[in-house]
Protein backbone atom coordinates (compact mmCIF):
# COMPACT_ATOMS: atom_id res chain seq x y z
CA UNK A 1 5.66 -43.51 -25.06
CA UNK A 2 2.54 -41.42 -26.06
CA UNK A 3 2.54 -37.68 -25.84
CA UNK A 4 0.22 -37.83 -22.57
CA UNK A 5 2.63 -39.60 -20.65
CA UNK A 6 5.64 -37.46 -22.06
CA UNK A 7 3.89 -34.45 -20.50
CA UNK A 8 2.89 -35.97 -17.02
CA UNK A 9 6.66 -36.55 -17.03
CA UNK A 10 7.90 -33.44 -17.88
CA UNK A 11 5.54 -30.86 -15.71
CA UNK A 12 4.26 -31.15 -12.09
CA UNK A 13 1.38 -29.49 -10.44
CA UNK A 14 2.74 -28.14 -7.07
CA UNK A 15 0.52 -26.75 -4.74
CA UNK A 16 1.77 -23.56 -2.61
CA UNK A 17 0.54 -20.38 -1.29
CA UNK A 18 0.14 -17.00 -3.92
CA UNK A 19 -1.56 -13.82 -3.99
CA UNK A 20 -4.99 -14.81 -5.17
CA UNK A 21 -6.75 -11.78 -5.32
CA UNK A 22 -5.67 -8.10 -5.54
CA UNK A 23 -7.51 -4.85 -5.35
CA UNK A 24 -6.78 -1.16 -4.50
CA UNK A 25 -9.06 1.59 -3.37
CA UNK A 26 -8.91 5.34 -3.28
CA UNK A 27 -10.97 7.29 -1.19
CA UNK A 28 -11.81 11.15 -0.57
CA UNK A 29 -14.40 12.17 2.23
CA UNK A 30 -15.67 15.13 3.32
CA UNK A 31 -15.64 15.96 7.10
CA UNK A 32 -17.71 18.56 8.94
CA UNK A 33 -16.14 19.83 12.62
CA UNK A 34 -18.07 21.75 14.86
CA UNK A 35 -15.25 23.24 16.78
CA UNK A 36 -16.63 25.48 20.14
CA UNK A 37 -15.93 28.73 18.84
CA UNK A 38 -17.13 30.64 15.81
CA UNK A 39 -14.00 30.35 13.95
CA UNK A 40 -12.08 33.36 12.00
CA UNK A 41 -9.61 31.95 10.25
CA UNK A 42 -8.16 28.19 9.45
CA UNK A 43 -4.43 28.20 10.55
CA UNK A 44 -3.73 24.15 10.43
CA UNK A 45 -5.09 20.76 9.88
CA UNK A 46 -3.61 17.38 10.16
CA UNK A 47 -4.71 14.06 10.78
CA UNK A 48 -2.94 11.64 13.57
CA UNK A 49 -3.98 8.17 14.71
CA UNK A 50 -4.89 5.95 11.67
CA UNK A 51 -5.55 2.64 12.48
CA UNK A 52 -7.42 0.33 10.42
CA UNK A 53 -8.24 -3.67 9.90
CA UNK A 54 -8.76 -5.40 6.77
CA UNK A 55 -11.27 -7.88 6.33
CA UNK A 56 -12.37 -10.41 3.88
CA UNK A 57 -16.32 -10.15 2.29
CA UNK A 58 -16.25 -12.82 -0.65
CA UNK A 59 -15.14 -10.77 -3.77
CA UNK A 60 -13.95 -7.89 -1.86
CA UNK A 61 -11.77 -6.73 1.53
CA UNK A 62 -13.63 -4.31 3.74
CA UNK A 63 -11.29 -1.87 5.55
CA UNK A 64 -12.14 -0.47 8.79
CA UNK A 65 -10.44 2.26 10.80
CA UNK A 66 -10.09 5.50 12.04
CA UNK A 67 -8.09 8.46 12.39
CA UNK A 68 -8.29 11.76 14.38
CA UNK A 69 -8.63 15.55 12.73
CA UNK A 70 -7.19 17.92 14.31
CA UNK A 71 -7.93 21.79 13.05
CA UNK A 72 -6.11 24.63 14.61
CA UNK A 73 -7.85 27.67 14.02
CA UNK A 74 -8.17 31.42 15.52
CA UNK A 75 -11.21 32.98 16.89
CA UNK A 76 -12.30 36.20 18.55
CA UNK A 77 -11.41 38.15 15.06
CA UNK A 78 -7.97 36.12 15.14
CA UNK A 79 -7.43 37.44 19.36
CA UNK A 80 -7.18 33.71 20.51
CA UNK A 81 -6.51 30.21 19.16
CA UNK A 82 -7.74 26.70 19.50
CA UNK A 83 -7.35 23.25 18.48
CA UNK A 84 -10.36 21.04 17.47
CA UNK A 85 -9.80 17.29 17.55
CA UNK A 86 -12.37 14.75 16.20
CA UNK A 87 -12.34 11.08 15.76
CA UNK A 88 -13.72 10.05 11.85
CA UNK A 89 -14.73 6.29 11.50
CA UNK A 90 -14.15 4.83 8.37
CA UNK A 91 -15.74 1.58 6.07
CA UNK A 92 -13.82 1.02 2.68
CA UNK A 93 -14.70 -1.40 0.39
CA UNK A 94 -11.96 -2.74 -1.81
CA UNK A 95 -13.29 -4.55 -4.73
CA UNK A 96 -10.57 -7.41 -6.09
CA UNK A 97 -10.02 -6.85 -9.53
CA UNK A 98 -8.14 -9.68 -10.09
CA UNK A 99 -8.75 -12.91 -8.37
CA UNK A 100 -7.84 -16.61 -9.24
CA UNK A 101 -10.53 -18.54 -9.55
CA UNK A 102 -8.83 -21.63 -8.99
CA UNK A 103 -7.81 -21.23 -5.38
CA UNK A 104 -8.33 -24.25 -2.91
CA UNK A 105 -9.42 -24.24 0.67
CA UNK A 106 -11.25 -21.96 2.81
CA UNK A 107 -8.20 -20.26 4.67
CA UNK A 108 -7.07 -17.30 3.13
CA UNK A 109 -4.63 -14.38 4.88
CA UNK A 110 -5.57 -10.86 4.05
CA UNK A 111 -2.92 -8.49 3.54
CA UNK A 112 -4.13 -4.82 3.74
CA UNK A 113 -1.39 -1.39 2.88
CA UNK A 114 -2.26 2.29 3.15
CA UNK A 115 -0.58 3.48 0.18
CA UNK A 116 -1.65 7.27 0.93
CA UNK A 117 -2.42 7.49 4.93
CA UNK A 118 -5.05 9.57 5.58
CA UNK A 119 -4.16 13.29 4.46
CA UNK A 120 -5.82 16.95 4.42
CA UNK A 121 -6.50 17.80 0.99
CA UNK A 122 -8.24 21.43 2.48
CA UNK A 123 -9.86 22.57 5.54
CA UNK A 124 -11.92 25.36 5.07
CA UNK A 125 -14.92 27.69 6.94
CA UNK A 126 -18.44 26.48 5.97
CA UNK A 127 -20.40 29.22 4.29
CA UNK A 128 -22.36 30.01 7.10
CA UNK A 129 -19.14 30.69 9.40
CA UNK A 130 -19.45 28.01 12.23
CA UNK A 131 -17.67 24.98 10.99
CA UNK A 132 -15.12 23.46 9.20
CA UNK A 133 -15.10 21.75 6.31
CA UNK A 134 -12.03 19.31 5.69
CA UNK A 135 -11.24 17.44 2.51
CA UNK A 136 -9.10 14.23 2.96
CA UNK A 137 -7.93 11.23 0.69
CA UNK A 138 -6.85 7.47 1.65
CA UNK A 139 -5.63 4.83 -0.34
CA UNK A 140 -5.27 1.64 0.33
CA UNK A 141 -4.39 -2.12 -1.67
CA UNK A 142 -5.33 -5.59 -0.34
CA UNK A 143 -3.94 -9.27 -1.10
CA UNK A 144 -5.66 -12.35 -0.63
CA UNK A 145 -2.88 -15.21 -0.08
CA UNK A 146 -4.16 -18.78 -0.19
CA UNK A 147 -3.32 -21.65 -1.86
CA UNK A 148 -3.15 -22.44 -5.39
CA UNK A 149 -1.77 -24.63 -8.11
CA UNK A 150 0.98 -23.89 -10.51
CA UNK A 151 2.67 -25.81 -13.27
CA UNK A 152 6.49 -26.43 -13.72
CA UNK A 153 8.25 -27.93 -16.24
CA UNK A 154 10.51 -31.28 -15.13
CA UNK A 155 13.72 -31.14 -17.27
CA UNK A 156 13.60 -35.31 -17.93
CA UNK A 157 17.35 -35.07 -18.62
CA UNK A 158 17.77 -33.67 -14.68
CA UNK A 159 20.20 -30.80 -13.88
CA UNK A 160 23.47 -30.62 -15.98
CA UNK A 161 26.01 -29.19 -13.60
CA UNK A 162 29.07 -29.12 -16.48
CA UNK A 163 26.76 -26.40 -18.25
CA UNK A 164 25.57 -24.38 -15.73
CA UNK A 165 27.81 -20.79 -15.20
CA UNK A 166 29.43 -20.49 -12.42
CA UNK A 167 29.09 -16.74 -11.12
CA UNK A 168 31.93 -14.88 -9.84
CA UNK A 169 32.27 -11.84 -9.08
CA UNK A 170 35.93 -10.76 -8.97
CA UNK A 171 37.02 -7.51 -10.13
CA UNK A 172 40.17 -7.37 -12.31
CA UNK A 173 42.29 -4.10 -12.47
CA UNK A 174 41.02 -3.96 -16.09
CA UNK A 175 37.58 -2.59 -14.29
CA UNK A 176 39.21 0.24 -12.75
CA UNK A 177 40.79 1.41 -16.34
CA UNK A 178 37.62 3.48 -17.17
CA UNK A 179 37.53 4.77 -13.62
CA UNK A 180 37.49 9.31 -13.48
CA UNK A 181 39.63 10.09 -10.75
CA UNK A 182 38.02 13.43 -10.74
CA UNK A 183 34.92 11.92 -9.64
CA UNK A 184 34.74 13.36 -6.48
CA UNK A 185 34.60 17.10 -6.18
CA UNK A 186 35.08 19.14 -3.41
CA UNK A 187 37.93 19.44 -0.83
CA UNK A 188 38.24 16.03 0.92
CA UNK A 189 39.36 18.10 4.23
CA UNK A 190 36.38 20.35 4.47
């Protein structure tokens, strides 16, 4: 038999779905909130809300969403408080950094994660006293799953069932030899 008919026998192609693209993105963006009173000092800031969809632009995912600021902050030379809340829109482009070039078909599912939800890095006054200025990172990492081909090796000789281990899992009093029975500390009736 010649060596190119040895290997057709011994690997198959098999076609099934992978990750065939993979990219990650992080992000920090600068906000500006007008809030409706000249503000004194900065006494909070979160973000609430985040929403976002991922999707597919050739070589890269795009990853739209938003998420609301909220600043709480004291006016009136710190008399009174208030909270601010403002809705940011968001476009991030993920580039994939790895991608198979070999995938088939046109249908591909695109997995997006937020690896670091939208979060205040700072909030701060603006120099000139009237707004507030908040820092805030995102991260995110997209999959593209589609269909791909992968070789396997074909053992010609089949499974061998005499050879293969069979697990068990049993303990034996043996195990419990090497056991500290001062393990536990503490009072067990506390």
């Amino acid at each position: 038999m010649s060596r190119r008919v040895e290997q057709e026998l011994t690997y198959r192609e098999i076609i099934t779905k992978a990750v065939c693209g993979k990219g990650r993105k992080f992000s920090q963006e600068t906000h500006t909130i007008a809030p409706t009173h000249r503000p004194t000092s900065i006494l909070g800031c979160w973000i609430i809300n985040h929403s976002y969809k991922p999707n597919r632009k050739e070589d890269c995912v795009e990853v739209e969403g938003s998420y609301d600021v909220n600043v709480w902050y004291s006016y009136n030379d710190n008399t009174r408080t208030e909270v601010v809340t403002e809705t940011i829109s968001f476009k991030d482009t993920v580039v994939l950094s790895v991608r198979d070039k070999h995938a088939m078909g046109k249908h591909f599912e695109v997995y997006c994660r937020a690896l670091q939800e939208p979060n205040t890095l700072e909030a701060a006054i603006s120099p000139n006293g009237n707004k507030v200025i908040v820092q805030v990172e995102r991260e995110f990492v997209c999959e593209i799953i589609g269909e791909t081909k992968v070789c396997v090796y074909v053992n010609p000789d089949g499974f061998d069932d005499e050879n293969t281990r069979d697990w068990e899992y049993d303990v034996d009093d043996e195990d419990f030899n090497d056991l500290d029975p001062n393990f536990l500390v503490g009072d067990l009736e506390e």
